[in-house]
C-alpha atoms as a PDB file:
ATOM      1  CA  UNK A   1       0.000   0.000   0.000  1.00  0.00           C
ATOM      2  CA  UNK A   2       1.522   3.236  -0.935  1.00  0.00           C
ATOM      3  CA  UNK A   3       0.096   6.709  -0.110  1.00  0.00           C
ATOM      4  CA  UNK A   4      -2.443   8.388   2.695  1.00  0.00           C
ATOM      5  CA  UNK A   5      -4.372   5.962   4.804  1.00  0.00           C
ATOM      6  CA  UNK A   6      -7.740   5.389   4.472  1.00  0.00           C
ATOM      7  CA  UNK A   7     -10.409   3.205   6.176  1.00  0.00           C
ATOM      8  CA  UNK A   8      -9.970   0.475   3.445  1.00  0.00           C
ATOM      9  CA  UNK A   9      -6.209   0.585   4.273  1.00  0.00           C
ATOM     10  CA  UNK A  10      -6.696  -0.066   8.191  1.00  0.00           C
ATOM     11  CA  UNK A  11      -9.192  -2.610   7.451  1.00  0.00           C
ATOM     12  CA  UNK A  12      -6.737  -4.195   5.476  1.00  0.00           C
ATOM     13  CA  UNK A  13      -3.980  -3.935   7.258  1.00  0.00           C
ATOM     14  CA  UNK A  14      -5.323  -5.129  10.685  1.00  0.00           C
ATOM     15  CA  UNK A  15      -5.495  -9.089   9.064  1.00  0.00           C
ATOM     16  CA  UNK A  16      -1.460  -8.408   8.503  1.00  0.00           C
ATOM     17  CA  UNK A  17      -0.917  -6.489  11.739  1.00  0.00           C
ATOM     18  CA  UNK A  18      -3.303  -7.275  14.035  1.00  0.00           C
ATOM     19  CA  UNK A  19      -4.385  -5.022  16.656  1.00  0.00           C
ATOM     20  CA  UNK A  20      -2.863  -1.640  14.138  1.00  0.00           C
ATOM     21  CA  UNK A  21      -6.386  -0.327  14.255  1.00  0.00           C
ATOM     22  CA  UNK A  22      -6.745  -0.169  17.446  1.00  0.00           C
ATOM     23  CA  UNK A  23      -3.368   1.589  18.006  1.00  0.00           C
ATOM     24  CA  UNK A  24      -4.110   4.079  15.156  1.00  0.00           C
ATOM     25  CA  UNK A  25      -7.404   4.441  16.913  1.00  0.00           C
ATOM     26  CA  UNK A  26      -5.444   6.067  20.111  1.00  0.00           C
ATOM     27  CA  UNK A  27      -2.718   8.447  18.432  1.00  0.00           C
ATOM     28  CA  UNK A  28      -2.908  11.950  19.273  1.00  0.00           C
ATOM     29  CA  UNK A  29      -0.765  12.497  15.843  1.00  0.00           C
ATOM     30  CA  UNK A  30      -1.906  10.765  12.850  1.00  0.00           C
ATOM     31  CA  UNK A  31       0.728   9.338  10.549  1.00  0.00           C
ATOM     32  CA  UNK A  32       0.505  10.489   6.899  1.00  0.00           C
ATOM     33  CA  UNK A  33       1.522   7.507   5.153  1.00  0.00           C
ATOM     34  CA  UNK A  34       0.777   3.751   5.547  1.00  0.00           C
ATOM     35  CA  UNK A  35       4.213   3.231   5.491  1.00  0.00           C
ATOM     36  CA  UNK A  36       4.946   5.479   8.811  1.00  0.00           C
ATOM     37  CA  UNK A  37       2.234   3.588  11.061  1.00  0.00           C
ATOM     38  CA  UNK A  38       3.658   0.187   9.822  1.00  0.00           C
ATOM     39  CA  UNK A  39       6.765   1.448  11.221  1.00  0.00           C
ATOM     40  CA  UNK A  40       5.116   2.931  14.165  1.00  0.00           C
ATOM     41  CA  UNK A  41       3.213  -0.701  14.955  1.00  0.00           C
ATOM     42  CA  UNK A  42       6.482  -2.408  14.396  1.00  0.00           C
ATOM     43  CA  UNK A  43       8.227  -0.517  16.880  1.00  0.00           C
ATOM     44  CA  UNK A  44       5.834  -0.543  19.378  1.00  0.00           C
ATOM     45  CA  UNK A  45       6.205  -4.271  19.259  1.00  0.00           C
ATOM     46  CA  UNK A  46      10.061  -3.939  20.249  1.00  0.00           C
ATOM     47  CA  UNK A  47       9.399  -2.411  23.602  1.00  0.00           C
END
């Protein structure tokens, strides 16, 4: 997925990453790009 993130994308993206919805849900500061919350979620999982 390249680009802005839209309600398709999370939709999507939460049978990949499961549980990314729910994170996206609870940011203050919306990534731009799908590529950015990937990396947030990924992260996240490291701590």
């Amino acid at each position: 997925m390249v680009g802005r993130i839209t309600e398709q994308h999370l939709s999507e993206a939460e049978k990949t990453f499961p549980g990314i919805m729910a994170m996206y849900s609870k940011l203050a500061r919306k990534p731009l790009t799908f590529l950015q919350l990937v990396w947030m979620y990924e992260t996240s999982l490291a701590d």
